[in-house]
N, C-alpha and C. Protein backbone atom coordinates (compact mmCIF):
# COMPACT_ATOMS: atom_id res chain seq x y z
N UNK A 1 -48.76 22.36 47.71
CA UNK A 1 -47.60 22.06 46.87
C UNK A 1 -46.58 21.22 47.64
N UNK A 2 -46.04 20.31 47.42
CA UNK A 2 -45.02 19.29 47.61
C UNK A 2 -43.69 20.02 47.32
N UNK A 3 -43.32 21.20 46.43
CA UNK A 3 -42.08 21.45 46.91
C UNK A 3 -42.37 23.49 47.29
N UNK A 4 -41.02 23.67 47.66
CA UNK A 4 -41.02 24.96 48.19
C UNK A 4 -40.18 25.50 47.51
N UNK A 5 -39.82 27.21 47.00
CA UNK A 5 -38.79 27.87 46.62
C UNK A 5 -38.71 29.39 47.60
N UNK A 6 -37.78 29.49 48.25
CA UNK A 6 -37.48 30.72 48.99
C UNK A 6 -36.62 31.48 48.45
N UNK A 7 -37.24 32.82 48.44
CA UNK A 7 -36.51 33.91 47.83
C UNK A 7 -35.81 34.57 48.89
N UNK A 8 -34.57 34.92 48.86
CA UNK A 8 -34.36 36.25 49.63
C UNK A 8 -33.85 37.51 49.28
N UNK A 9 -35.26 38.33 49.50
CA UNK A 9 -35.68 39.60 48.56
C UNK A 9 -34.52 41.01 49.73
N UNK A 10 -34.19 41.50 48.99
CA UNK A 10 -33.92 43.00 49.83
C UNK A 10 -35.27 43.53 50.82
N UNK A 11 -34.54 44.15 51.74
CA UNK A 11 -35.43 45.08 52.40
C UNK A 11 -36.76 45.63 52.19
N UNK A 12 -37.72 45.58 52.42
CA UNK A 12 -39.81 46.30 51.99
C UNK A 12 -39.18 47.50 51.77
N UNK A 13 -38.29 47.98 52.71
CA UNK A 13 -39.02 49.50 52.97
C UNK A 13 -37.53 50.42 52.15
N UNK A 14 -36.65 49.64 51.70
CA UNK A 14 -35.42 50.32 50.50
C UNK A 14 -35.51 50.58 49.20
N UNK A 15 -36.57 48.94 48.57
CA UNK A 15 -36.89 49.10 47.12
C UNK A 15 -37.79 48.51 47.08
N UNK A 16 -38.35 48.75 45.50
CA UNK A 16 -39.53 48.23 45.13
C UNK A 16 -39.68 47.08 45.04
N UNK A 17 -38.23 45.94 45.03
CA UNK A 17 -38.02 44.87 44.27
C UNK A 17 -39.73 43.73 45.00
N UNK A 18 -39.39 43.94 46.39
CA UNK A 18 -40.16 43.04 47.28
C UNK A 18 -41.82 42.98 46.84
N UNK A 19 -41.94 44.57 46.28
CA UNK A 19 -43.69 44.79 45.71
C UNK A 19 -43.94 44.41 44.62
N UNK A 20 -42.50 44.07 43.26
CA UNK A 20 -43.06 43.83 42.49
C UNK A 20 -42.89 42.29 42.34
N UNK A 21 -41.73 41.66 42.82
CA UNK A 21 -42.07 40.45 43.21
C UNK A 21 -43.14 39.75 43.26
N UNK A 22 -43.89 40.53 44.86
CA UNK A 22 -44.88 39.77 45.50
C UNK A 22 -46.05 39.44 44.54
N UNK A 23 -46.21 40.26 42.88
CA UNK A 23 -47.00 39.91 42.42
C UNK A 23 -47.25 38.38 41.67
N UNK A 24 -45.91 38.19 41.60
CA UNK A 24 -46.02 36.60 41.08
C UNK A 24 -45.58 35.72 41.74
N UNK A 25 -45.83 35.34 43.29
CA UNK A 25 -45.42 35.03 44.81
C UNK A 25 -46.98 34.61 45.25
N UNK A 26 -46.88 33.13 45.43
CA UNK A 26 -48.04 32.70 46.38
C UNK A 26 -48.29 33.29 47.50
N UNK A 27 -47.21 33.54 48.43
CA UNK A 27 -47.17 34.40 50.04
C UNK A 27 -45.31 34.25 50.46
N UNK A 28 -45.73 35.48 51.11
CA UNK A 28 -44.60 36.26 51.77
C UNK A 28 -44.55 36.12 53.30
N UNK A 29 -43.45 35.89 53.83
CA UNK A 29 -42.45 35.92 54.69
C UNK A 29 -42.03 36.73 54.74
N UNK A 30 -42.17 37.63 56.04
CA UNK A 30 -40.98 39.37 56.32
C UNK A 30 -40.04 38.53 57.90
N UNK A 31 -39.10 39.21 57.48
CA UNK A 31 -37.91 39.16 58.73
C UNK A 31 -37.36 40.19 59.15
N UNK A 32 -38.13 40.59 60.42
CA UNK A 32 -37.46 41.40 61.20
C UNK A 32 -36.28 41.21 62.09
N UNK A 33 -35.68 42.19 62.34
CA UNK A 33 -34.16 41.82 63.04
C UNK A 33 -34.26 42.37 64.26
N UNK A 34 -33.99 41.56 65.38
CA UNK A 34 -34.35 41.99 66.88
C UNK A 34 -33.93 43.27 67.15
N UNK A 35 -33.78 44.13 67.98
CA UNK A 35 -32.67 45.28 68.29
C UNK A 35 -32.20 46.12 67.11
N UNK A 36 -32.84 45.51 66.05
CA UNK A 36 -32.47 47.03 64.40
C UNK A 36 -33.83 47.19 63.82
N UNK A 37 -34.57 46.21 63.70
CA UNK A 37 -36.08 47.08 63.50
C UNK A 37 -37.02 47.42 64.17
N UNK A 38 -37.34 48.87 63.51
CA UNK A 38 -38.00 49.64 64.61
C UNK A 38 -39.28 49.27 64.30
N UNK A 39 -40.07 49.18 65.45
CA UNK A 39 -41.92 48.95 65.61
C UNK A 39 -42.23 49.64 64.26
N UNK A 40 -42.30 51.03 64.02
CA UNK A 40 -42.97 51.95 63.01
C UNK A 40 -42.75 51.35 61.79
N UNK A 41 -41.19 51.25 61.52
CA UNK A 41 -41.03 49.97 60.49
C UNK A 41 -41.43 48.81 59.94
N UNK A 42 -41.56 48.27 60.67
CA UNK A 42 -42.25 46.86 60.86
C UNK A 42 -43.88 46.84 60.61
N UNK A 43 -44.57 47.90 61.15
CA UNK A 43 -45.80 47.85 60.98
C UNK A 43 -46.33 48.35 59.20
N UNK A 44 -45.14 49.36 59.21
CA UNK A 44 -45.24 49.76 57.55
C UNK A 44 -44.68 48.91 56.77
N UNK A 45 -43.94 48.20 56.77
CA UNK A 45 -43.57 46.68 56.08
C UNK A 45 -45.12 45.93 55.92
N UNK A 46 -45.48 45.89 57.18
CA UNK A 46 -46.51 45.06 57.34
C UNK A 46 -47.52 45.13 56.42
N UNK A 47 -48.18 46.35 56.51
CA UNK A 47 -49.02 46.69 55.94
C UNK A 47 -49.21 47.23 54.25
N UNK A 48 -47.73 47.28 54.18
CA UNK A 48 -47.45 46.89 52.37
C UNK A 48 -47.62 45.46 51.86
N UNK A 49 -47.20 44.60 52.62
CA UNK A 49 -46.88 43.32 52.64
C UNK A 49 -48.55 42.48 52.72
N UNK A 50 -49.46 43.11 53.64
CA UNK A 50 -50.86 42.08 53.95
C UNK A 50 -51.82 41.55 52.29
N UNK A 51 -51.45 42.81 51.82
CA UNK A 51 -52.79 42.69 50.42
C UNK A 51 -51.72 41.56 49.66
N UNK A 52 -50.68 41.10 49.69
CA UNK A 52 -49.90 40.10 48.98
C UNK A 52 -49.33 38.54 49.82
N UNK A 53 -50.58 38.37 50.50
CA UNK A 53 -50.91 37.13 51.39
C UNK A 53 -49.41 37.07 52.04
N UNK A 54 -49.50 38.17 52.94
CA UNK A 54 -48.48 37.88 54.24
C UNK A 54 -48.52 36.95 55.06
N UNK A 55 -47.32 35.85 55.35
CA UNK A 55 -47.99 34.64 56.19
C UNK A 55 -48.00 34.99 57.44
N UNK A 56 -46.78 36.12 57.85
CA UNK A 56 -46.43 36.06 58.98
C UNK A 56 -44.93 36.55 59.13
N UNK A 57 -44.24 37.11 60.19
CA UNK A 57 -43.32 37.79 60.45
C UNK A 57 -42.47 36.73 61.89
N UNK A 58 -41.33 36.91 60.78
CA UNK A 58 -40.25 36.09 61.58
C UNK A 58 -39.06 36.65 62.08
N UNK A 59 -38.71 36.46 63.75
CA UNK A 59 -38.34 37.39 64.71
C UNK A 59 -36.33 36.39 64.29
N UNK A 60 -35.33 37.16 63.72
CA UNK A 60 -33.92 37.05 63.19
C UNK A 60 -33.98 37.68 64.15
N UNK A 61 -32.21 37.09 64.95
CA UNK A 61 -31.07 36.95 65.55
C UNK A 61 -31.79 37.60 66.81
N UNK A 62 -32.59 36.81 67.41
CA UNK A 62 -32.94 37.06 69.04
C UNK A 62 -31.97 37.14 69.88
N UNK A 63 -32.28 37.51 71.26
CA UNK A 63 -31.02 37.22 72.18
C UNK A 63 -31.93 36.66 73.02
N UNK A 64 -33.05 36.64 73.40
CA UNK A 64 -33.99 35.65 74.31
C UNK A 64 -33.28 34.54 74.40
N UNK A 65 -32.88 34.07 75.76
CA UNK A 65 -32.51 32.23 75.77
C UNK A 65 -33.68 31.68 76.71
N UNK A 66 -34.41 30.55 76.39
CA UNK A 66 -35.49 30.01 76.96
C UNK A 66 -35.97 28.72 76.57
N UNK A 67 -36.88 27.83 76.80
CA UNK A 67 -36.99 26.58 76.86
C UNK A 67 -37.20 25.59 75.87
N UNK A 68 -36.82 27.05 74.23
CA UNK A 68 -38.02 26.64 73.04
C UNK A 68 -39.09 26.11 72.78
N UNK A 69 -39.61 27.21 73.71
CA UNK A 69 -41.18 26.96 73.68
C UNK A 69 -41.90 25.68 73.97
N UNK A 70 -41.17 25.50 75.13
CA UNK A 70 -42.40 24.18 75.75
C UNK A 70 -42.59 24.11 77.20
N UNK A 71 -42.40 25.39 77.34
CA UNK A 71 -43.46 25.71 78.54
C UNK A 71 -43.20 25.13 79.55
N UNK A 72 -41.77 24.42 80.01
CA UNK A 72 -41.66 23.62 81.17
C UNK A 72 -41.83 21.95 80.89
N UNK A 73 -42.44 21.61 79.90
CA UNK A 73 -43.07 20.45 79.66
C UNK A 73 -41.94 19.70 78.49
N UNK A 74 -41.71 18.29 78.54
CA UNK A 74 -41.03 17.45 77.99
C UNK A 74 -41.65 16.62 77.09
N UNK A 75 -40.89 16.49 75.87
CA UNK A 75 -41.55 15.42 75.45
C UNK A 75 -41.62 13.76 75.99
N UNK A 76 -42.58 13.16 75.84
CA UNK A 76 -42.30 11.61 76.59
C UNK A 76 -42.63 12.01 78.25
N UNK A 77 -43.43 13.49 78.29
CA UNK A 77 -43.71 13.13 79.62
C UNK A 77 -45.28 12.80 80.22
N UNK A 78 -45.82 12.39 80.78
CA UNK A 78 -47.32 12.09 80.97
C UNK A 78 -47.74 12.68 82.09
């Protein structure tokens, strides 16, 4: 598809809204929040979330500071 629409649904694990959604939803996006969601959480998000083509889980308000991901390496360098 050439264009995109992003929802932003409440919480998996507060209401239903996100399950019944996901039924008329190509794929889902979960956002976890660094330092407030807990592992156990997250994995039970998860696993509500897989049978409704989960793309993948995106890590909100890090405190990591680092090289964005390029490993030492520059662009334009040979």
């Amino acid at each position: 598809p050439s264009k995109f629409v992003i929802f932003d649904l409440p919480p998996t694990l507060l209401v239903d809204d996100v399950l019944v959604a996901a039924e008329y939803l190509d794929s889902l996006l979960l956002v976890a929040t660094e330092g407030e969601t807990k592992k156990e959480e997250l994995k039970r998000a998860v696993g509500l979330l897989e049978p409704h083509n989960l793309l993948g889980v995106v890590l909100n308000r890090s405190g990591e500071s680092g090289n964005g991901g390029y490993y030492d390496y520059y662009y334009g360098e040979d």
